[in-house]
C-alpha atoms as a PDB file:
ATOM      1  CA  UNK A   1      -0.160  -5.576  -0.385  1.00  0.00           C
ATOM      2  CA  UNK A   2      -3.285  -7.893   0.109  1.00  0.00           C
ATOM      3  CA  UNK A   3      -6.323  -8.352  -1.936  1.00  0.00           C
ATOM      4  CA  UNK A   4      -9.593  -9.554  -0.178  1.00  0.00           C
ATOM      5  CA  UNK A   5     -12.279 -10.420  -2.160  1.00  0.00           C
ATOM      6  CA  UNK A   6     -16.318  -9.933  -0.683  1.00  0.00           C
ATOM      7  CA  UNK A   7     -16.322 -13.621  -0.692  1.00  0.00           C
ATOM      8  CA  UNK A   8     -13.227 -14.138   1.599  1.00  0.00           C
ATOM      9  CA  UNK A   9     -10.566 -14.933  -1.019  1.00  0.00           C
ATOM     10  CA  UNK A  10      -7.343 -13.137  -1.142  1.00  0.00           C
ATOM     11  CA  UNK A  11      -4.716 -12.629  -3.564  1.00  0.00           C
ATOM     12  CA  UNK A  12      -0.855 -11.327  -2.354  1.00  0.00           C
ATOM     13  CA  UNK A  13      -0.875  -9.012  -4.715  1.00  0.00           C
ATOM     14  CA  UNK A  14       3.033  -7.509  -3.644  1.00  0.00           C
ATOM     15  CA  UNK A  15       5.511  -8.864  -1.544  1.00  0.00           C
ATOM     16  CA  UNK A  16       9.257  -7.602  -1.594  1.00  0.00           C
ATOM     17  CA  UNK A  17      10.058  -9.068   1.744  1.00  0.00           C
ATOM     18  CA  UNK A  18      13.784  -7.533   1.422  1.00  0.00           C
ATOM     19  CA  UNK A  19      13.240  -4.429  -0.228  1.00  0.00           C
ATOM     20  CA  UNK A  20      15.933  -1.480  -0.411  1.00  0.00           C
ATOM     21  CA  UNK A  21      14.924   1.788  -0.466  1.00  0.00           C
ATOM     22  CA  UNK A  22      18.000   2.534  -2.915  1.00  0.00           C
ATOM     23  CA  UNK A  23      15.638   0.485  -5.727  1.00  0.00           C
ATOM     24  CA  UNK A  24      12.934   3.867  -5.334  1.00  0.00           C
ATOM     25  CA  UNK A  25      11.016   0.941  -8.244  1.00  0.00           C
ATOM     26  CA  UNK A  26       7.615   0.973  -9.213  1.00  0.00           C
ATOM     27  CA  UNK A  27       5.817  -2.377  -9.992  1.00  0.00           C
ATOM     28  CA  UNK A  28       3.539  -2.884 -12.580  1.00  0.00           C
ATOM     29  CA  UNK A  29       0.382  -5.901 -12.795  1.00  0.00           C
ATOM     30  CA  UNK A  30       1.352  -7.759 -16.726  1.00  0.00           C
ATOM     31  CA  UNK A  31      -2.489  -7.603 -16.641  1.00  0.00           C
ATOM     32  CA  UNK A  32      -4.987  -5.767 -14.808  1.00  0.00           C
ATOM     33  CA  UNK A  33      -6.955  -6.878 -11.675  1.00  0.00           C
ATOM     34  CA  UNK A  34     -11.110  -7.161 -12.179  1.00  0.00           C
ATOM     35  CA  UNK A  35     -12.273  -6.066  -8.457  1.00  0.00           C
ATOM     36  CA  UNK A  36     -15.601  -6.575  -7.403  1.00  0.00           C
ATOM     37  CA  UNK A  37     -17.233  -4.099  -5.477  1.00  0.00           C
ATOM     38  CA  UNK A  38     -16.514  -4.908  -1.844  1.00  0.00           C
ATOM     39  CA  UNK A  39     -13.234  -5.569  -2.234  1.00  0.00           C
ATOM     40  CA  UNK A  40     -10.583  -4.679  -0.008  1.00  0.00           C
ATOM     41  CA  UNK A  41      -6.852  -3.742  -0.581  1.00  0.00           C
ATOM     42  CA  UNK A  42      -4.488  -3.472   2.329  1.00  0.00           C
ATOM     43  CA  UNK A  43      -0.847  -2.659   2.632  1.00  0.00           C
ATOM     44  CA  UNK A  44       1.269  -3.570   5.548  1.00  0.00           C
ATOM     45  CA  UNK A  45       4.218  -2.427   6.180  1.00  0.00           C
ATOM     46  CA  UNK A  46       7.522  -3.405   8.335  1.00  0.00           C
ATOM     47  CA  UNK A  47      10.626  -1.046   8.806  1.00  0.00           C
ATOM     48  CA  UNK A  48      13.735  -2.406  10.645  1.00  0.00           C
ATOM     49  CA  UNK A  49      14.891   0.305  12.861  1.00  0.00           C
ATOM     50  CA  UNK A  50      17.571  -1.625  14.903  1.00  0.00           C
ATOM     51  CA  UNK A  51      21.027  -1.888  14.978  1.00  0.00           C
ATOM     52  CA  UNK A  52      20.911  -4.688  12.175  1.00  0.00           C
ATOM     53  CA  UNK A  53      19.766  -2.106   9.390  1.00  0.00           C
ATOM     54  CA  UNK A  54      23.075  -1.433   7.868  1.00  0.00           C
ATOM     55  CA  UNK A  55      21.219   1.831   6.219  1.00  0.00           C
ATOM     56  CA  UNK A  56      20.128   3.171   9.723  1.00  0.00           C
ATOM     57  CA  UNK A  57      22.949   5.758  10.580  1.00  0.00           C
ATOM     58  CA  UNK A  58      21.826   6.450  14.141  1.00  0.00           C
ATOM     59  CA  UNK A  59      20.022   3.430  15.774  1.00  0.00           C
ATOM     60  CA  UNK A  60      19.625   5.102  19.158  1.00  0.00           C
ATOM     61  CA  UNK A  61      17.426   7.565  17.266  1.00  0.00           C
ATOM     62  CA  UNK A  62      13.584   7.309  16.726  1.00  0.00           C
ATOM     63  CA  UNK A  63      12.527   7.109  13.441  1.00  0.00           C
ATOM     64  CA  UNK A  64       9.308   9.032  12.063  1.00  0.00           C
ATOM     65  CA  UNK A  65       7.570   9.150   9.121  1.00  0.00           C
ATOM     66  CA  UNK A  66       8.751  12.135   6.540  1.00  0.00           C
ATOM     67  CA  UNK A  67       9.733  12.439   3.007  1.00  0.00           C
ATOM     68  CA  UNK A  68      13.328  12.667   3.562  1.00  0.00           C
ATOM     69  CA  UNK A  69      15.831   9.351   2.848  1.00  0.00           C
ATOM     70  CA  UNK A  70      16.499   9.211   6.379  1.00  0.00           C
ATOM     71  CA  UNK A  71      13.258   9.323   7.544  1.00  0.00           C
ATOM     72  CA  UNK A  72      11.138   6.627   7.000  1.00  0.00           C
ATOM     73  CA  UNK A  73       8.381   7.178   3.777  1.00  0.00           C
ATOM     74  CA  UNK A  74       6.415   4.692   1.976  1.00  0.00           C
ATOM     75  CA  UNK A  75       3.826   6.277  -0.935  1.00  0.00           C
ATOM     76  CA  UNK A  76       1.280   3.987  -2.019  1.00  0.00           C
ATOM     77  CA  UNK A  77      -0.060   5.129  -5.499  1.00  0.00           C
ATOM     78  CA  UNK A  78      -2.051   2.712  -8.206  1.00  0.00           C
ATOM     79  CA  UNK A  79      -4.347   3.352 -11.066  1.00  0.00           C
ATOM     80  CA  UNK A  80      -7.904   2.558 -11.434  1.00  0.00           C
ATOM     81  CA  UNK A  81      -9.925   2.364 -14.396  1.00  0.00           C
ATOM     82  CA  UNK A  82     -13.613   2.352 -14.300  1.00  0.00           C
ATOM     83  CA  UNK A  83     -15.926   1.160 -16.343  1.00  0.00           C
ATOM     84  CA  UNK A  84     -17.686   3.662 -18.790  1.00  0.00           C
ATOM     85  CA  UNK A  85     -20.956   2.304 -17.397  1.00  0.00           C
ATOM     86  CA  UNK A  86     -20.552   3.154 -14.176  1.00  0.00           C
ATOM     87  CA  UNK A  87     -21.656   6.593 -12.406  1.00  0.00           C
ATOM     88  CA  UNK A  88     -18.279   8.004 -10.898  1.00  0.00           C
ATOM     89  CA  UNK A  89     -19.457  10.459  -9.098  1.00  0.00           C
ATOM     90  CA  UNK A  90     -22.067   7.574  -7.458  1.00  0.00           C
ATOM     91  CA  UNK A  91     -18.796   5.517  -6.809  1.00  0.00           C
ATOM     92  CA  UNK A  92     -17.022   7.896  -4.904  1.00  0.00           C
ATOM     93  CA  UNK A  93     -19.600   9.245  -2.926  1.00  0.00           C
ATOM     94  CA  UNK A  94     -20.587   5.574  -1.349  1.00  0.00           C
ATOM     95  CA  UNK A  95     -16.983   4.478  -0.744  1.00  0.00           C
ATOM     96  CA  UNK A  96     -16.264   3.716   3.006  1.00  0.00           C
ATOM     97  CA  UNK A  97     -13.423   3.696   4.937  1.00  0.00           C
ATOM     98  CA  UNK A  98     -12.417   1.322   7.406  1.00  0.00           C
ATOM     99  CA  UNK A  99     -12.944   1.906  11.624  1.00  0.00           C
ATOM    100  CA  UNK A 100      -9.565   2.987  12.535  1.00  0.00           C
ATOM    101  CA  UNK A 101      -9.644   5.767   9.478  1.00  0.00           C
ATOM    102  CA  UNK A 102     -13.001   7.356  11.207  1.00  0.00           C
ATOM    103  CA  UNK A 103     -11.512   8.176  14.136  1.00  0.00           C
END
């Protein structure tokens, strides 16, 4: 997971380049991230589906996405807090998403 800034700066925010899906972990920030508005967060994510993946029982079978352990699932979830100052419903109503989500 990626953090880029409005001004170009990014932070890897999460990397687990070797992660098991027998850990099922959640990872938690020691401190809390300021974001400025503009900011962009972006997940990218790899599955090995070949022969090599000792946890992939049929490698001659696709893989799709589903919410079973043999299908392959990833569920991005994080907290936000907002300042007391700002207008929520303001916030939400502006927020944009990027090209390949308008489609």
């Amino acid at each position: 997971m990626k953090i880029t800034y409005p001004n170009g700066g990014t932070i890897d925010l999460l990397n687990v380049p070797r992660y098991s899906y027998l850990w099922q972990t959640i990872y938690v920030l020691r401190e809390p991230l300021q974001l400025p508005k503009g900011t962009r967060i972006d997940l990218h994510v790899h599955w090995d589906n070949s022969a090599n993946n000792p946890f992939k029982t049929e490698p001659s079978k696709s893989v799709r996405w589903g919410d079973q352990s043999w299908e392959e699932m990833l569920g991005l979830y994080f907290g936000v807090i907002v300042d007391r100052e700002v207008n929520v419903h303001t916030m939400l109503s502006m927020r944009q998403f990027p090209d390949a989500l308008q489609e």
